[in-house]
PDB file of N, CA and C in Angstrom:
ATOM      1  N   UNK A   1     -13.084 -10.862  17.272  1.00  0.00           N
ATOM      2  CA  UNK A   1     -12.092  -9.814  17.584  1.00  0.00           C
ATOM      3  C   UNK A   1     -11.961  -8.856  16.372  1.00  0.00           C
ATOM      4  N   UNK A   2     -11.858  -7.115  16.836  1.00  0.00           N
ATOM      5  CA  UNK A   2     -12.172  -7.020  15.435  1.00  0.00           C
ATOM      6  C   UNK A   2     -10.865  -6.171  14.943  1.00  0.00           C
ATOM      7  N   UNK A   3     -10.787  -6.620  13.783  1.00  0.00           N
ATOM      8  CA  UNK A   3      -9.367  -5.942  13.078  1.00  0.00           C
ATOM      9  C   UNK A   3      -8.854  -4.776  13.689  1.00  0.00           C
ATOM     10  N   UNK A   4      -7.295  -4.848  13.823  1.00  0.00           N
ATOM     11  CA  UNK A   4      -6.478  -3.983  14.571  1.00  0.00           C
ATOM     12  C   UNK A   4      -6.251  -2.567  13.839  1.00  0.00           C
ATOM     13  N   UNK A   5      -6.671  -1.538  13.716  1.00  0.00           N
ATOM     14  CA  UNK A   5      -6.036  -0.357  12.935  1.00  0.00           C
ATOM     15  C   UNK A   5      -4.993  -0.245  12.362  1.00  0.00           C
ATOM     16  N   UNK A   6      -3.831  -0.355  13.064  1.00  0.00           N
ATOM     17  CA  UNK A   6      -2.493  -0.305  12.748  1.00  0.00           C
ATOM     18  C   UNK A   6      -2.124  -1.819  11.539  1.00  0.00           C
ATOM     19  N   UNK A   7      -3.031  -2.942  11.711  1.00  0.00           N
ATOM     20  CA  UNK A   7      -2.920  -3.733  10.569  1.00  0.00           C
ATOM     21  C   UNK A   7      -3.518  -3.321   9.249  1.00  0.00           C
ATOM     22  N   UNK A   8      -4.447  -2.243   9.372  1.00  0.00           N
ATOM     23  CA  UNK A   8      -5.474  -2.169   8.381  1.00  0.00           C
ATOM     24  C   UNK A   8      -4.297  -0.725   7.801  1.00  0.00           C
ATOM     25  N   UNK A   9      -3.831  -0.143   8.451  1.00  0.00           N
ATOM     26  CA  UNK A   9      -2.589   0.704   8.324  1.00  0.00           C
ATOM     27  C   UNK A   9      -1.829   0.514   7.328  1.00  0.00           C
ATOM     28  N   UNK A  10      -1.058  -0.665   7.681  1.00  0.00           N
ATOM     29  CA  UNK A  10       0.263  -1.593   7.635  1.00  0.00           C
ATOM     30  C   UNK A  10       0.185  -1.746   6.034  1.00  0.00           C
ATOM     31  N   UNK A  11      -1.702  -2.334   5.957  1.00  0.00           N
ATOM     32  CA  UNK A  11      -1.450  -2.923   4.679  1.00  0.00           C
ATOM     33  C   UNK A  11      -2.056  -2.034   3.425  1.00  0.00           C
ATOM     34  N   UNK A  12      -2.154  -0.663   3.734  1.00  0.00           N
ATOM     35  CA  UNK A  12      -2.737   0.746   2.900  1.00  0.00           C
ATOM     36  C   UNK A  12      -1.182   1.281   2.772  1.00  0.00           C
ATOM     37  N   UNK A  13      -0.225   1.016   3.719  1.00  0.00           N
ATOM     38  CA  UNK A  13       0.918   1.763   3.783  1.00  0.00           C
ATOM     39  C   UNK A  13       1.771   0.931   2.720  1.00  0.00           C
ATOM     40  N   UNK A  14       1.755  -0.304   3.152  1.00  0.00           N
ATOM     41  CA  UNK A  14       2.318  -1.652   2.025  1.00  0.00           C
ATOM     42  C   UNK A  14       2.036  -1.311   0.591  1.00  0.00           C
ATOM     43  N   UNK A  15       0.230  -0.966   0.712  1.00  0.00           N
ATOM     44  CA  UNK A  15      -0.082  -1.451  -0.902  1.00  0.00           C
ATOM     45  C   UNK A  15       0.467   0.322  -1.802  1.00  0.00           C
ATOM     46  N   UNK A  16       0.308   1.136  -0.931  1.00  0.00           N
ATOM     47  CA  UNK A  16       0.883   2.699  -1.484  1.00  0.00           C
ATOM     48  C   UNK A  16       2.602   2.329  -2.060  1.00  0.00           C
ATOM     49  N   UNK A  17       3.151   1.690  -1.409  1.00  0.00           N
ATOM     50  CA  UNK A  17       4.449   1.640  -1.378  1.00  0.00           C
ATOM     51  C   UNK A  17       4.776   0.774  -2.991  1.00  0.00           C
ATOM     52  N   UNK A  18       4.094  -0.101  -2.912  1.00  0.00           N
ATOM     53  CA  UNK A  18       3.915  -0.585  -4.148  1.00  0.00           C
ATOM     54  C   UNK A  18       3.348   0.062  -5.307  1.00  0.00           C
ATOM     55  N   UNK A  19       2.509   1.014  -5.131  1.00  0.00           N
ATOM     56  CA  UNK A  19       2.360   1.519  -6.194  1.00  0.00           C
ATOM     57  C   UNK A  19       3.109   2.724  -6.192  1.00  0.00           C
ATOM     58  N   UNK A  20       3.612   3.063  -5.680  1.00  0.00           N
ATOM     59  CA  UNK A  20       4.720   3.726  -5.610  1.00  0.00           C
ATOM     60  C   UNK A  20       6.311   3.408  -6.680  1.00  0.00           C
ATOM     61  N   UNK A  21       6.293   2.546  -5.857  1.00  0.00           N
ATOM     62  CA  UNK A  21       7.119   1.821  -6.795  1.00  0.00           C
ATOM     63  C   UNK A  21       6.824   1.190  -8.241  1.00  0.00           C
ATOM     64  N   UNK A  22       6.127   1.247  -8.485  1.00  0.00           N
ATOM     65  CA  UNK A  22       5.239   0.350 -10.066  1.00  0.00           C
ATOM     66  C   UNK A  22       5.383   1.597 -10.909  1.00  0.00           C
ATOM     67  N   UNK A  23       5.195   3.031 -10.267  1.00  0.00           N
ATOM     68  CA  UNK A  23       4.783   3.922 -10.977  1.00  0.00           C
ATOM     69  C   UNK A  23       6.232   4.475 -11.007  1.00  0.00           C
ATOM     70  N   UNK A  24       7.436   4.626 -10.410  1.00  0.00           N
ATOM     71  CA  UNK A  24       8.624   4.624 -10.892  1.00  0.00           C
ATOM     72  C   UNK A  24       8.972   3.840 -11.874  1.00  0.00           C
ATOM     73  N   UNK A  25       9.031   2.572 -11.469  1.00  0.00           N
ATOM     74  CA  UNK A  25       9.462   1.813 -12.568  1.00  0.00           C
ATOM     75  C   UNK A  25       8.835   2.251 -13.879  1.00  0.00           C
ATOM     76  N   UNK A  26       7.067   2.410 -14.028  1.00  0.00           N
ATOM     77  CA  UNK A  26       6.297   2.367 -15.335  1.00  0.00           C
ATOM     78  C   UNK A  26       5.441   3.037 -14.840  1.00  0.00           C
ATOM     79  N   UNK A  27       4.884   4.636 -15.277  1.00  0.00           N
ATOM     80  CA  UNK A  27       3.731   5.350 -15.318  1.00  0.00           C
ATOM     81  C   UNK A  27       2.435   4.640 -15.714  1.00  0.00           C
ATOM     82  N   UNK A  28       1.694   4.706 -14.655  1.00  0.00           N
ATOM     83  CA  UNK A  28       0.288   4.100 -14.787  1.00  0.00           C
ATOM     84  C   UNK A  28      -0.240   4.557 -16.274  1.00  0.00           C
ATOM     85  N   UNK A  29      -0.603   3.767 -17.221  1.00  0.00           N
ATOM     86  CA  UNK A  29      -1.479   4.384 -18.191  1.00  0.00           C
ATOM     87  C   UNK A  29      -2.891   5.214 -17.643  1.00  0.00           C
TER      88      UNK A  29
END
């Protein structure tokens, strides 16, 4: 079965959000 879009979505939208947040907290060197 092959991977759902909206999961492959979910977890580009997740991992942005996090760096999102990382880079508030602390500017990427």
């Amino acid at each position: 079965i092959p991977v759902r879009p909206d999961r492959v979505e979910s977890k580009d939208q997740l991992m942005e959000k996090y760096r999102q947040l990382t880079a508030a907290k602390a500017p990427v060197s």
